[in-house]
PDB file of N, CA and C in Angstrom:
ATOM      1  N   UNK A   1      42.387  60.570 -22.707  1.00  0.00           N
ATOM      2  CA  UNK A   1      43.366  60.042 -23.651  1.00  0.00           C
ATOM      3  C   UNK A   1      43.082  58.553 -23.914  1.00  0.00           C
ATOM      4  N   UNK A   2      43.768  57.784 -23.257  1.00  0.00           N
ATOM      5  CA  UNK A   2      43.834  56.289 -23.636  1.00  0.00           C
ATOM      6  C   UNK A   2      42.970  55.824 -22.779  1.00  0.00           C
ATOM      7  N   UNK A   3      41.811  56.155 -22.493  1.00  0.00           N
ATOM      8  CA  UNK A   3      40.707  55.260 -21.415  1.00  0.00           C
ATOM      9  C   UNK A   3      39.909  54.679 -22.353  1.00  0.00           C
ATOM     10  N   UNK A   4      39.771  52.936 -21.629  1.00  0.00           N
ATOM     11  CA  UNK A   4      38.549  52.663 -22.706  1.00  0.00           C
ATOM     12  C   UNK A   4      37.341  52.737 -22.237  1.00  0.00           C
ATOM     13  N   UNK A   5      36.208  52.975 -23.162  1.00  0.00           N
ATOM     14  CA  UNK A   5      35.011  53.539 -23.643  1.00  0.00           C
ATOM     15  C   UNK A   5      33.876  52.221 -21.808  1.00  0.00           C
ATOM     16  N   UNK A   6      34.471  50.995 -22.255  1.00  0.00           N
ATOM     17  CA  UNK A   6      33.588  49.952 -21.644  1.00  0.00           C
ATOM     18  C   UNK A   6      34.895  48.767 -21.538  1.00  0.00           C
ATOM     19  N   UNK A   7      34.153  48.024 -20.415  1.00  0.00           N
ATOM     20  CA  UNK A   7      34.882  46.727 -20.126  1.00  0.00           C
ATOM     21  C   UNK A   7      34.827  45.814 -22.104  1.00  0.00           C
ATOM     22  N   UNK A   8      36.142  45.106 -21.701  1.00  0.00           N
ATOM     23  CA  UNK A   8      36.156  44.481 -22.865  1.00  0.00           C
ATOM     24  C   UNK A   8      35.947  42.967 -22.731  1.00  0.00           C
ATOM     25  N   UNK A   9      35.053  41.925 -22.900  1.00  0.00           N
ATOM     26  CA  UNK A   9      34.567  40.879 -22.486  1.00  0.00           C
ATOM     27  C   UNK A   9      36.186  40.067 -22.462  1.00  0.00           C
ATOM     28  N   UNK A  10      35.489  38.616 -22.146  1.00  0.00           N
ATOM     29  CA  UNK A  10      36.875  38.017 -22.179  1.00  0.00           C
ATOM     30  C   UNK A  10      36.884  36.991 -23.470  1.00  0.00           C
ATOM     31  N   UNK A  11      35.884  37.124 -24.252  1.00  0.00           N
ATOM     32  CA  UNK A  11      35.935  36.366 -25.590  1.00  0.00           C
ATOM     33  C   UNK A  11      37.022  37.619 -26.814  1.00  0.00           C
ATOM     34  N   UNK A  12      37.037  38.740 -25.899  1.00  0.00           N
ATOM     35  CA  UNK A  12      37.543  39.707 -26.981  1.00  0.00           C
ATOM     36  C   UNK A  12      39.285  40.133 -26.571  1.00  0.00           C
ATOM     37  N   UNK A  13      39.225  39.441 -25.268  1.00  0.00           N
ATOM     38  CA  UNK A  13      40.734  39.308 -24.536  1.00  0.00           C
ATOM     39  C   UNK A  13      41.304  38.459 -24.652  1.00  0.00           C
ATOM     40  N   UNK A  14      40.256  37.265 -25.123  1.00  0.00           N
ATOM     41  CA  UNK A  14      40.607  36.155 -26.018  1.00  0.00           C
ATOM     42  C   UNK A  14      41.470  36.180 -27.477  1.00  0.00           C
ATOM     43  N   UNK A  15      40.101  36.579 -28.040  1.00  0.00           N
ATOM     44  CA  UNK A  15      40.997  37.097 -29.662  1.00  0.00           C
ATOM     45  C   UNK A  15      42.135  37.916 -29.554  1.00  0.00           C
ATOM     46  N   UNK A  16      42.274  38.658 -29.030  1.00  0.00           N
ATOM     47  CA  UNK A  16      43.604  39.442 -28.778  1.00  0.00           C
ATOM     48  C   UNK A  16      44.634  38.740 -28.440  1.00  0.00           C
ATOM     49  N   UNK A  17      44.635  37.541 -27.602  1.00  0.00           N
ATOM     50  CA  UNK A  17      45.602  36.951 -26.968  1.00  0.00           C
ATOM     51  C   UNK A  17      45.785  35.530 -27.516  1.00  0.00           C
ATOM     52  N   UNK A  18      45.074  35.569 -28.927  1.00  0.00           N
ATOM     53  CA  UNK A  18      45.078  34.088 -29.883  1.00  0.00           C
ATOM     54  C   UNK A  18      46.633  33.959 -29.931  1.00  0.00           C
ATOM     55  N   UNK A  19      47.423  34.959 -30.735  1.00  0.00           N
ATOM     56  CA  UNK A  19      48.812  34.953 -31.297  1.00  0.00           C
ATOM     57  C   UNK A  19      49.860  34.713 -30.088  1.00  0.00           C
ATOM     58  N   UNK A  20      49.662  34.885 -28.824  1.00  0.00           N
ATOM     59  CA  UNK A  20      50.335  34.742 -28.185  1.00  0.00           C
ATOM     60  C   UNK A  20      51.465  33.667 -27.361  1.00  0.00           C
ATOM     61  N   UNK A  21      50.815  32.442 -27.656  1.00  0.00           N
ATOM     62  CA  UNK A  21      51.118  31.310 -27.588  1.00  0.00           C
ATOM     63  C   UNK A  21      52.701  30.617 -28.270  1.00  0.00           C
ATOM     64  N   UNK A  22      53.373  30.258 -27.254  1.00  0.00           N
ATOM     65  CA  UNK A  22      55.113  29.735 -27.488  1.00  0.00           C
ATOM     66  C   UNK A  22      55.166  28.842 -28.381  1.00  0.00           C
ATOM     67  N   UNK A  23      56.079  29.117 -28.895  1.00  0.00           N
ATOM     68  CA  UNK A  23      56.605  27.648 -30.334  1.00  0.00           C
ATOM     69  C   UNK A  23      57.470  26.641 -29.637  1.00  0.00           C
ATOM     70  N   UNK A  24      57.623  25.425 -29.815  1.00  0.00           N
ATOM     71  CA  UNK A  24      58.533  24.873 -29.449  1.00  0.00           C
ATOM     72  C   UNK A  24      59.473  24.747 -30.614  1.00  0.00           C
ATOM     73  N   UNK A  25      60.827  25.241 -30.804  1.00  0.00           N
ATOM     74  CA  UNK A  25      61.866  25.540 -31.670  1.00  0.00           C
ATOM     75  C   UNK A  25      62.104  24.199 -32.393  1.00  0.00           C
ATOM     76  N   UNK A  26      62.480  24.006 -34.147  1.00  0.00           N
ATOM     77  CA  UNK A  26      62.557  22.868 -34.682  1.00  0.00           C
ATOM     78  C   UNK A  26      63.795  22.306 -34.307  1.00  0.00           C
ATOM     79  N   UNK A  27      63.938  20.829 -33.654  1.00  0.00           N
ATOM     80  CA  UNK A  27      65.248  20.227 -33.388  1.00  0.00           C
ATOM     81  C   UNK A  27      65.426  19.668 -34.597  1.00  0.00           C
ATOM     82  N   UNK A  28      67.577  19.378 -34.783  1.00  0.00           N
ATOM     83  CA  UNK A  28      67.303  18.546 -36.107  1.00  0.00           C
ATOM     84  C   UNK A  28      68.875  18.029 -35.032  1.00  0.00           C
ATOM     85  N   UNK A  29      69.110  16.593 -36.134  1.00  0.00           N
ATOM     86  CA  UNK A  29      70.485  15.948 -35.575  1.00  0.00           C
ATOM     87  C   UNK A  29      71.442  16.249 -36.316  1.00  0.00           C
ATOM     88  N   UNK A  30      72.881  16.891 -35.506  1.00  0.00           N
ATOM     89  CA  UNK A  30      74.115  16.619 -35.930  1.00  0.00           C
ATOM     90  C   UNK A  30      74.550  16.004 -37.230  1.00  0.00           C
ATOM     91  N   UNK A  31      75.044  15.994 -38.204  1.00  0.00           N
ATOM     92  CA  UNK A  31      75.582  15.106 -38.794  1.00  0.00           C
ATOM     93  C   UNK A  31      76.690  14.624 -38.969  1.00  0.00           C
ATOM     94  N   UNK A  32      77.879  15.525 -37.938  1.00  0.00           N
ATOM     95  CA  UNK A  32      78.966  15.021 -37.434  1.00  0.00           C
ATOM     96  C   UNK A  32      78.629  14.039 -36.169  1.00  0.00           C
ATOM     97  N   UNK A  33      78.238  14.601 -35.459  1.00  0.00           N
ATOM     98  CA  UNK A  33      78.217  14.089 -33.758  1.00  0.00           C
ATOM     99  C   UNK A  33      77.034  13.672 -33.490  1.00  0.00           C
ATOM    100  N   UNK A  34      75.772  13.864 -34.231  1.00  0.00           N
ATOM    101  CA  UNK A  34      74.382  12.973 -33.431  1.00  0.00           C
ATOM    102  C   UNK A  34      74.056  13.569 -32.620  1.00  0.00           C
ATOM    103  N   UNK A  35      74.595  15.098 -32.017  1.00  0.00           N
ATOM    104  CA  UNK A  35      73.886  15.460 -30.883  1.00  0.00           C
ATOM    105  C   UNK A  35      72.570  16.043 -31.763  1.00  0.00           C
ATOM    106  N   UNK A  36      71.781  16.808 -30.545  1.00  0.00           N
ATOM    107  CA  UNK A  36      70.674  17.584 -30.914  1.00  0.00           C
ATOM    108  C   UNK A  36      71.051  18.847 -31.452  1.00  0.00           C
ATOM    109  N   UNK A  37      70.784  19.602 -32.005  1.00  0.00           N
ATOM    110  CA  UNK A  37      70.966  20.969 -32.118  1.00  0.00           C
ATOM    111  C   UNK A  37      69.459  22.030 -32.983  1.00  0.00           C
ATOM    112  N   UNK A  38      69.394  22.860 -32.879  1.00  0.00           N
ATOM    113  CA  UNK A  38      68.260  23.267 -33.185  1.00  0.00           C
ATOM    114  C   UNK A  38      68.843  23.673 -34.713  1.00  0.00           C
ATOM    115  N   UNK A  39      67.478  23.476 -35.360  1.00  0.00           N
ATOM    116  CA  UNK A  39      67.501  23.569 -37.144  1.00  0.00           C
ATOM    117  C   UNK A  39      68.157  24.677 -37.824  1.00  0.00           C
ATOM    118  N   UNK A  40      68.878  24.796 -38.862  1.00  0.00           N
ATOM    119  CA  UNK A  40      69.768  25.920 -39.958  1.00  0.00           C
ATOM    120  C   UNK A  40      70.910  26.803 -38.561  1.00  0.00           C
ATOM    121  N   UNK A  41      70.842  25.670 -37.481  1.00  0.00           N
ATOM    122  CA  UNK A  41      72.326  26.534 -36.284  1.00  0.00           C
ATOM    123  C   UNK A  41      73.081  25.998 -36.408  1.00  0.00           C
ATOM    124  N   UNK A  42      74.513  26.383 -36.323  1.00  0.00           N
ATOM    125  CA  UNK A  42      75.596  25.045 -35.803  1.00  0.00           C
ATOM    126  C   UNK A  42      75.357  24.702 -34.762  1.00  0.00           C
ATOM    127  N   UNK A  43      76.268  23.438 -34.705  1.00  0.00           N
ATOM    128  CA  UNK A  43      75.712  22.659 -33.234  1.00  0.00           C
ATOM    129  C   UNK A  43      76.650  22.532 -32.175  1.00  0.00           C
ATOM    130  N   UNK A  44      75.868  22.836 -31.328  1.00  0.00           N
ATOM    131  CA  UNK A  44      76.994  23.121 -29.830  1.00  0.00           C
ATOM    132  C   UNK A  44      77.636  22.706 -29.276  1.00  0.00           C
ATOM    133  N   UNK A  45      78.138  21.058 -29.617  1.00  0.00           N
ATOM    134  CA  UNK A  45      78.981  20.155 -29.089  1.00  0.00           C
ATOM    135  C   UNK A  45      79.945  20.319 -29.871  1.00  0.00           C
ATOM    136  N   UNK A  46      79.988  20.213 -31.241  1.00  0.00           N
ATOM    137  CA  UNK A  46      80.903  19.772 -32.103  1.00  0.00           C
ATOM    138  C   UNK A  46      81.412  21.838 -33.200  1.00  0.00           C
ATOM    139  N   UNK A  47      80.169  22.160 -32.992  1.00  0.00           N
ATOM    140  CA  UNK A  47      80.628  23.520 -34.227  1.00  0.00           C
ATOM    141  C   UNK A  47      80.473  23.187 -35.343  1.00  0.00           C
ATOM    142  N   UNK A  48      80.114  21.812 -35.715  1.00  0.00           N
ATOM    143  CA  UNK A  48      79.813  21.824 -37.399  1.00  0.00           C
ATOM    144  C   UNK A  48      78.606  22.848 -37.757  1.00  0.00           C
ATOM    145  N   UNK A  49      78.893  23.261 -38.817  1.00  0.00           N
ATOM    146  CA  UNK A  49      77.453  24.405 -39.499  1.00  0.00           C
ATOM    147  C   UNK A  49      77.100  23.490 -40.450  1.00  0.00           C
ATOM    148  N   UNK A  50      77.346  22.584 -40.744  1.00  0.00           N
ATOM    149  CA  UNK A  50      76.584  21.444 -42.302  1.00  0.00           C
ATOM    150  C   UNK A  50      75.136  21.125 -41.918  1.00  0.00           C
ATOM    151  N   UNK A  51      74.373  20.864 -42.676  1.00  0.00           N
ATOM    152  CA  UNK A  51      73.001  20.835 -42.376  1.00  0.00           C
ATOM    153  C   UNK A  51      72.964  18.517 -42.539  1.00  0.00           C
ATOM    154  N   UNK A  52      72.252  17.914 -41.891  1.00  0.00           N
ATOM    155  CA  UNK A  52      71.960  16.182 -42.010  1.00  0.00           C
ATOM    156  C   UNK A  52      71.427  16.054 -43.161  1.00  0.00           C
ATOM    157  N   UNK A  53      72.285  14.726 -43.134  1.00  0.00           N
ATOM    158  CA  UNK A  53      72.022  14.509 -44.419  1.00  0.00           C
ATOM    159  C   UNK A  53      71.248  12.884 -44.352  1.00  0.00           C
TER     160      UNK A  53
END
């Protein structure tokens, strides 16, 4: 069934594993309160949903 044929090098475990790599999420500031909050969320101190202006 699912056995593979031959070892698969590691330049090809490579390419496979290009996409895999973490984002660090876009921060943006408050425009009530100045805290941090991450981009198009409301923000967790205050609850405003308005985007900075």
């Amino acid at each position: 069934m699912g056995v593979p044929k031959r070892k698969a090098s590691k330049s090809r475990q490579g390419d496979r594993r290009a996409h895999h790599a973490l984002t660090i999420p876009a921060m943006d500031r408050c425009a009530q309160c100045g805290a941090t909050k991450r981009a198009h969320h409301a923000c967790l101190a205050c609850g405003t949903i308005g985007a900075a202006k």
